[in-house]
C-alpha atoms as a PDB file:
ATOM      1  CA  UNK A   1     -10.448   5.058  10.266  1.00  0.00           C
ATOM      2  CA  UNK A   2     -10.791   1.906  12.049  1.00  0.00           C
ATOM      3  CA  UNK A   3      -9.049  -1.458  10.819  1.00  0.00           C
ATOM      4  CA  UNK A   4     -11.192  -4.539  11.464  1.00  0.00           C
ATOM      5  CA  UNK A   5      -9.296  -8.351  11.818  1.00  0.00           C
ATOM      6  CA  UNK A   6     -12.579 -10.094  12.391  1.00  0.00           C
ATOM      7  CA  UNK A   7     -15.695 -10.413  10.885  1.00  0.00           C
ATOM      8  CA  UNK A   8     -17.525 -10.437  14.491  1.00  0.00           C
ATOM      9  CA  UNK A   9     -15.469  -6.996  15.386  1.00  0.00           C
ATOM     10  CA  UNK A  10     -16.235  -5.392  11.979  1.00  0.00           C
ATOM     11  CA  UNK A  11     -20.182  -6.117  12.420  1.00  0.00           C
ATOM     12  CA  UNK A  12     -19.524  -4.762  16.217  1.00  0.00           C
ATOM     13  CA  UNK A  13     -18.325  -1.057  14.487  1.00  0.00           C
ATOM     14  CA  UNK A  14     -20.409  -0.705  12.114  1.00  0.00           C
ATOM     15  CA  UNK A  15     -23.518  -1.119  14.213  1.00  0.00           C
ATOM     16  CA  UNK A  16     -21.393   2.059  16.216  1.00  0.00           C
ATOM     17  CA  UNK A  17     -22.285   3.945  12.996  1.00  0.00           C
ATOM     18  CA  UNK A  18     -19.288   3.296  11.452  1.00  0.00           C
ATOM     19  CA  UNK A  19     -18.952   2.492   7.465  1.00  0.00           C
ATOM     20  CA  UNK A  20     -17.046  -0.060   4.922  1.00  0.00           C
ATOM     21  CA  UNK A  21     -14.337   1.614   3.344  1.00  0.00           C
ATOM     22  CA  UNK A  22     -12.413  -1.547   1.820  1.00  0.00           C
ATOM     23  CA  UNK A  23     -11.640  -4.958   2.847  1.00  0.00           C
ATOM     24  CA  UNK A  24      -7.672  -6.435   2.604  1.00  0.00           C
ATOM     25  CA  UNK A  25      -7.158 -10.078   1.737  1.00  0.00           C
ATOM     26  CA  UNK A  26      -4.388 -11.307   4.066  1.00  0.00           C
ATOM     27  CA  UNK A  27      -1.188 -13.388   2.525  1.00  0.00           C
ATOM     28  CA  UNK A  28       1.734 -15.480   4.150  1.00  0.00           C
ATOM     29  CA  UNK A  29       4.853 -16.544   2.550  1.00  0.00           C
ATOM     30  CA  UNK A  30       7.307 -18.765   4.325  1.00  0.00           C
ATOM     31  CA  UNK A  31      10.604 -17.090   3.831  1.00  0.00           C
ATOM     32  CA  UNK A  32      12.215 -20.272   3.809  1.00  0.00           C
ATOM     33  CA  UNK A  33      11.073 -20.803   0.107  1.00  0.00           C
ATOM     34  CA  UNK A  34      13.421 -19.122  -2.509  1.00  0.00           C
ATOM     35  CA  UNK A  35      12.203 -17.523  -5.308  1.00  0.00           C
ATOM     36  CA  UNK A  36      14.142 -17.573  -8.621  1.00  0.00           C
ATOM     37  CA  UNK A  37      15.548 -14.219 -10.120  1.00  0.00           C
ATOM     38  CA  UNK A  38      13.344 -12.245 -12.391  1.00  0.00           C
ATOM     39  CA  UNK A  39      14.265 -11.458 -16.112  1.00  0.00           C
ATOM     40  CA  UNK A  40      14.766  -7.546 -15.449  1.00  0.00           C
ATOM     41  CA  UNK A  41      14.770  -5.421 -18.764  1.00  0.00           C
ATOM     42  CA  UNK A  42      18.724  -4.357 -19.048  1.00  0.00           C
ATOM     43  CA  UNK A  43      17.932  -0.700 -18.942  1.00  0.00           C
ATOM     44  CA  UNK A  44      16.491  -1.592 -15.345  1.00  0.00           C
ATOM     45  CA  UNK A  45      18.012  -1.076 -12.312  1.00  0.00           C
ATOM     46  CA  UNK A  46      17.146  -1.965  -8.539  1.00  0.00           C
ATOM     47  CA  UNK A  47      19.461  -0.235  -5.880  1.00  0.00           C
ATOM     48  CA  UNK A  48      18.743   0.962  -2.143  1.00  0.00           C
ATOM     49  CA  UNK A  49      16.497   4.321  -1.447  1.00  0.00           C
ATOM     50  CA  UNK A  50      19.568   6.777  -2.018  1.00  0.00           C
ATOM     51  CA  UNK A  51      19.854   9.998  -3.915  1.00  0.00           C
ATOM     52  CA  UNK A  52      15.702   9.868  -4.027  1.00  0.00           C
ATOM     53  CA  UNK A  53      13.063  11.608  -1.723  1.00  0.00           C
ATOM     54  CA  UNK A  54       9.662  10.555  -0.145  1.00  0.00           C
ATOM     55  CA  UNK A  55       8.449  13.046  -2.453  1.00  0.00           C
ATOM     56  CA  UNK A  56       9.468  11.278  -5.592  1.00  0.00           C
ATOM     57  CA  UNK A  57       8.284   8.167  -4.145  1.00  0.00           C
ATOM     58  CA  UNK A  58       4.970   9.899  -3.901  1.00  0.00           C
ATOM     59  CA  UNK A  59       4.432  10.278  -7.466  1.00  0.00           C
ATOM     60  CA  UNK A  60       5.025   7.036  -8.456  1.00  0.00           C
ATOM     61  CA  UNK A  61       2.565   6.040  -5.449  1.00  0.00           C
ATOM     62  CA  UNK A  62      -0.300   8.140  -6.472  1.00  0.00           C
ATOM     63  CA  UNK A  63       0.070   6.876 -10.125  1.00  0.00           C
ATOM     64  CA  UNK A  64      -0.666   3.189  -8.527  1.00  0.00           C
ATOM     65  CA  UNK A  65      -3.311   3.401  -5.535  1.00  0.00           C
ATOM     66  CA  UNK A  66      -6.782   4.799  -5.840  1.00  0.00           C
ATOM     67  CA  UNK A  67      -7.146   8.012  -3.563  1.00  0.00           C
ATOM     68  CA  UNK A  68      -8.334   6.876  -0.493  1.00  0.00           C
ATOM     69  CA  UNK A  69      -4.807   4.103  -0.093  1.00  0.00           C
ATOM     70  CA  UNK A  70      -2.034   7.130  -1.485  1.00  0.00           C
ATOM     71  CA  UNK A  71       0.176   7.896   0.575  1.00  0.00           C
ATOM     72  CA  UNK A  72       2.484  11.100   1.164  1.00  0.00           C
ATOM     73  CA  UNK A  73       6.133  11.458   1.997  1.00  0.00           C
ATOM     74  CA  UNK A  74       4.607  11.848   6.033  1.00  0.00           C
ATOM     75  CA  UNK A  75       2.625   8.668   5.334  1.00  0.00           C
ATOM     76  CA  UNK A  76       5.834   7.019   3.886  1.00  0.00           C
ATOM     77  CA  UNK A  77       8.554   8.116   6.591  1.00  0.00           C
ATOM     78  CA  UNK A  78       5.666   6.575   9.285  1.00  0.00           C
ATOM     79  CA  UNK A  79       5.668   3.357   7.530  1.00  0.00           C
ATOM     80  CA  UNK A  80       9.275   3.059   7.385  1.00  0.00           C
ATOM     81  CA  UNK A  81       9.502   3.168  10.945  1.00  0.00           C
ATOM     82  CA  UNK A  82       6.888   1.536  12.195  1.00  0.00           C
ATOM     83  CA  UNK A  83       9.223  -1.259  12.366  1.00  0.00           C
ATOM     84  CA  UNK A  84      12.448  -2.167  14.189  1.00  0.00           C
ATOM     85  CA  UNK A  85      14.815  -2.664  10.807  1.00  0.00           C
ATOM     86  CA  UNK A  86      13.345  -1.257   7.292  1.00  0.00           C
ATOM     87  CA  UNK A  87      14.503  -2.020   3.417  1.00  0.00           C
ATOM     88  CA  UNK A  88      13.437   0.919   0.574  1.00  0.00           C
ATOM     89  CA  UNK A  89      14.412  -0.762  -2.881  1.00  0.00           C
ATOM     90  CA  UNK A  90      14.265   1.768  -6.054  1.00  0.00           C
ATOM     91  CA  UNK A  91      13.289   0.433  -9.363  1.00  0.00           C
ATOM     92  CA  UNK A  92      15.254   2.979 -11.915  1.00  0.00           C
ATOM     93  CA  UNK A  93      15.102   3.168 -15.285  1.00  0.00           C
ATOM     94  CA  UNK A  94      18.848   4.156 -17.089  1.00  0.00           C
ATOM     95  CA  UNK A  95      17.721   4.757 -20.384  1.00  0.00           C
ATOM     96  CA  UNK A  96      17.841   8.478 -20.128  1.00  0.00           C
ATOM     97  CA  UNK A  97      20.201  10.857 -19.704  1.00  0.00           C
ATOM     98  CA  UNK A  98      18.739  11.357 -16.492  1.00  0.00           C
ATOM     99  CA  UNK A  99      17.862   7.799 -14.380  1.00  0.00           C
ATOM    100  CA  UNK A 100      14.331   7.944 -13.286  1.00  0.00           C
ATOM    101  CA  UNK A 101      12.738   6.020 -10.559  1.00  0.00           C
ATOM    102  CA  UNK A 102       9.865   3.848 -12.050  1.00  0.00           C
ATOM    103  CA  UNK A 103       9.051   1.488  -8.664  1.00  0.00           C
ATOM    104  CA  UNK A 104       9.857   1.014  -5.313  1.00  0.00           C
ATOM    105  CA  UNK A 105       9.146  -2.040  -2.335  1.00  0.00           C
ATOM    106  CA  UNK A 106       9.379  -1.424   1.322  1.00  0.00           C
ATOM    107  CA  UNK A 107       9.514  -4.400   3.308  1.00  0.00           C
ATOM    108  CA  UNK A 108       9.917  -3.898   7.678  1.00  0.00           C
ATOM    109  CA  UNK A 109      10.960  -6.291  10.014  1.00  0.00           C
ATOM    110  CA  UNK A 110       9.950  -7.036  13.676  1.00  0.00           C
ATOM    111  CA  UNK A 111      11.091  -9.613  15.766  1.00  0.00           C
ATOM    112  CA  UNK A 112      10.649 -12.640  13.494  1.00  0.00           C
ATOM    113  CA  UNK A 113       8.328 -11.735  11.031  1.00  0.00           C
ATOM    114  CA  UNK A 114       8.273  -9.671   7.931  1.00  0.00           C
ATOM    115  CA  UNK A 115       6.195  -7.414   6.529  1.00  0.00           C
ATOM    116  CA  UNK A 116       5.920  -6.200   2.891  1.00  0.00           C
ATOM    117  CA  UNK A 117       4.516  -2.198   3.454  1.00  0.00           C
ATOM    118  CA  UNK A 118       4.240  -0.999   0.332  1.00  0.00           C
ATOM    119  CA  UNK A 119       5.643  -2.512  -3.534  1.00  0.00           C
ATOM    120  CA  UNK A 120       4.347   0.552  -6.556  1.00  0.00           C
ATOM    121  CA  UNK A 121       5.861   0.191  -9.897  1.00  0.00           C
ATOM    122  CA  UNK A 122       5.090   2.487 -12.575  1.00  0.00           C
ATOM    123  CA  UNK A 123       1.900   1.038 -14.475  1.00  0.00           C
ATOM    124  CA  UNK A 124       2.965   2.453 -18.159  1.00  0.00           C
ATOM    125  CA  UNK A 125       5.443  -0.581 -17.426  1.00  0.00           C
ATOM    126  CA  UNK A 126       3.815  -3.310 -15.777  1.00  0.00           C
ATOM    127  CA  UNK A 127       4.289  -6.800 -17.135  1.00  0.00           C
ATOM    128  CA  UNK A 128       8.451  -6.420 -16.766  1.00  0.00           C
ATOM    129  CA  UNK A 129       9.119  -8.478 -13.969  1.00  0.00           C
ATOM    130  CA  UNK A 130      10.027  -4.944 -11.856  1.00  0.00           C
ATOM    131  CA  UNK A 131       7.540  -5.866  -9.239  1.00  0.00           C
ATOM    132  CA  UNK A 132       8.247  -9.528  -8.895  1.00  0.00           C
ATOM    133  CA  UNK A 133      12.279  -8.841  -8.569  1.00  0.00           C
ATOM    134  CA  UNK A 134      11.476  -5.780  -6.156  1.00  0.00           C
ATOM    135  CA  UNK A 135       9.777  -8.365  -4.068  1.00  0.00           C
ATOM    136  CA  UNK A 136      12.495 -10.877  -4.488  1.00  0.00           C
ATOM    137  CA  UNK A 137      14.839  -8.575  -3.322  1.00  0.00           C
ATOM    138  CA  UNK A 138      12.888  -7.666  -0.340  1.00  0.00           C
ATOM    139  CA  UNK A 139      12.290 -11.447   0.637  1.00  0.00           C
ATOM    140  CA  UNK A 140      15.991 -11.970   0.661  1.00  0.00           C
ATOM    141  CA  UNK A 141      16.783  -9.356   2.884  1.00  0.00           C
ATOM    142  CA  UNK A 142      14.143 -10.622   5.352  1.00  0.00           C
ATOM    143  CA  UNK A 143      15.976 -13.985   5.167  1.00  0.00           C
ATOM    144  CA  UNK A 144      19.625 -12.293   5.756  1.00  0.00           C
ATOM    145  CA  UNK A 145      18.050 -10.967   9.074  1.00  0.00           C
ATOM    146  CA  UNK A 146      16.389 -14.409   9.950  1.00  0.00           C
ATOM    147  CA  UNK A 147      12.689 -13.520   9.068  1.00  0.00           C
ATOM    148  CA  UNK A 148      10.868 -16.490   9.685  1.00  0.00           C
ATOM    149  CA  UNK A 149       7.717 -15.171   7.578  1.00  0.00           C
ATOM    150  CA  UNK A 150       6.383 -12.312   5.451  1.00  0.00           C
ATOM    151  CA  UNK A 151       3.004 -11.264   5.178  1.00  0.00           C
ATOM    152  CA  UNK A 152       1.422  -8.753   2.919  1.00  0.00           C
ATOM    153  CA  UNK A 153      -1.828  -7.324   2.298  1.00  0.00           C
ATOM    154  CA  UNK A 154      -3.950  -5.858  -0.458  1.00  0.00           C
ATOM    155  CA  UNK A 155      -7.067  -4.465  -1.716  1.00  0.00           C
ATOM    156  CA  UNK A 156      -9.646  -6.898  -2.603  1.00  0.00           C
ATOM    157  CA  UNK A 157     -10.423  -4.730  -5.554  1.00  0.00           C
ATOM    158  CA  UNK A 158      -6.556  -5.477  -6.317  1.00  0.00           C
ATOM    159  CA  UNK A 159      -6.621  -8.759  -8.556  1.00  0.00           C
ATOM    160  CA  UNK A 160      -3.510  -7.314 -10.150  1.00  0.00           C
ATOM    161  CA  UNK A 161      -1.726  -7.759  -6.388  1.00  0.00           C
ATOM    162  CA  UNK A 162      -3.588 -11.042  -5.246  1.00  0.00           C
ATOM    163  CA  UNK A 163      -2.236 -12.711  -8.422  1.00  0.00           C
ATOM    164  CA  UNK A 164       1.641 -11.777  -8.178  1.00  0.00           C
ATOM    165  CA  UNK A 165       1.804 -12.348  -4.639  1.00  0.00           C
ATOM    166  CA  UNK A 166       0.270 -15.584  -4.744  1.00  0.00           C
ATOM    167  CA  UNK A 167       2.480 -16.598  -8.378  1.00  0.00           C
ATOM    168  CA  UNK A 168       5.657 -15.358  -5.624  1.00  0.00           C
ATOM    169  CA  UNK A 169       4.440 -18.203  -3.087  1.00  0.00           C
ATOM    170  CA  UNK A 170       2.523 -15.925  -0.811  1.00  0.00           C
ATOM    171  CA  UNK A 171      -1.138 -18.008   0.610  1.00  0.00           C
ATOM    172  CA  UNK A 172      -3.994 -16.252   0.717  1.00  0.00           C
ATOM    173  CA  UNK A 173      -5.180 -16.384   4.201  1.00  0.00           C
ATOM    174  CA  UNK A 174      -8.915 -17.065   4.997  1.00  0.00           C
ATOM    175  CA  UNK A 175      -9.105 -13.896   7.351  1.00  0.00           C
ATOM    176  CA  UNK A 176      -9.778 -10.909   5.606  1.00  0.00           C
ATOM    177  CA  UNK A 177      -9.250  -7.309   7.168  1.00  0.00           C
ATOM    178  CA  UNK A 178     -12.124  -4.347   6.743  1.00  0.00           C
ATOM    179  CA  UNK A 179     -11.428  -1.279   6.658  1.00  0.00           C
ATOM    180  CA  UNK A 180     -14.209   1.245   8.291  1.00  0.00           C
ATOM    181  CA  UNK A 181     -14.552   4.718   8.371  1.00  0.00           C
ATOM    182  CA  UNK A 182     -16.615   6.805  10.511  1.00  0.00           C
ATOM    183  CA  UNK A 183     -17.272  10.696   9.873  1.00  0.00           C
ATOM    184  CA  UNK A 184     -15.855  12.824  13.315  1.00  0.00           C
ATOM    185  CA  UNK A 185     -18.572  15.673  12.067  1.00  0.00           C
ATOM    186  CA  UNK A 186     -22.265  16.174  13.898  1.00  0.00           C
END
């Protein structure tokens, strides 16, 4: 796997014999910019990552990415601290007699700058506003520690994505990032 940030760079791999395996649109948000609460369900819930494991992040994951962008609990625990400071919200859902995680953002921080890693809510209950107020939450915890920007990045394929970070104040950027693969085998 190879990540691409330029046009000019991708065209450089893939005459190497490397391959397209996606592209990423790019998207800024100034953190300055509040956004307003979402209108949670009440049998909702959003706390910190405690009482849960990677592995029952996983299977919310794998419910929301296509094969080739799931990740596992290794995948997870690397993205978590690939960054200096790190925030794992939980989306749970109370109605049961047993809570059950439905959605879950990770957002890192470096020096000034933000980065949202990973947001997967359930989709047998998209449309609830968990996504938008998982992102929320993530935003203002990048403010407390003085973030001056987040950026995200998605799927092309991912209209879904493009079109709640953008309604959340993100801007798309005009850079887009490719994704290549090449095969290690003879």
């Amino acid at each position: 796997m190879w990540q691409a940030e330029t046009e000019r760079f991708a065209a450089v791999m893939l005459e190497q014999g490397f391959e397209p395996a996606d592209t990423l649109y790019v998207l800024h948000r100034d953190i300055k910019t509040p956004i307003k609460s979402s209108f949670l369900p009440p049998w909702v819930s959003i706390t910190r990552a405690k009482g849960y494991s990677y592995s029952d992040l996983e299977k919310i994951d794998h419910r929301c990415f296509e094969p080739f962008w799931r990740q596992d609990p290794l995948m997870m625990e690397d993205a978590r601290t690939s960054t200096p400071r790190a925030s794992l919200k939980l989306a749970i859902d109370t109605r049961g007699s047993e809570n059950t995680l439905v959605g879950f953002s990770l957002f890192g921080l470096g020096s000034h700058a933000a980065y949202l890693q990973r947001l997967a809510v359930d989709p047998d209950i998209w449309g609830n506003g968990i996504g938008s107020e998982l992102v929320r939450r993530g935003l203002n915890w990048a403010r407390r520690w003085r973030a001056q920007a987040v950026s995200v990045n998605t799927q092309s394929s991912n209209q879904r994505a493009l079109r709640l970070y953008q309604k959340l104040g993100f801007v798309l950027q005009p850079e887009m990032l490719w994704i290549l693969k090449k095969s290690c085998t003879n």
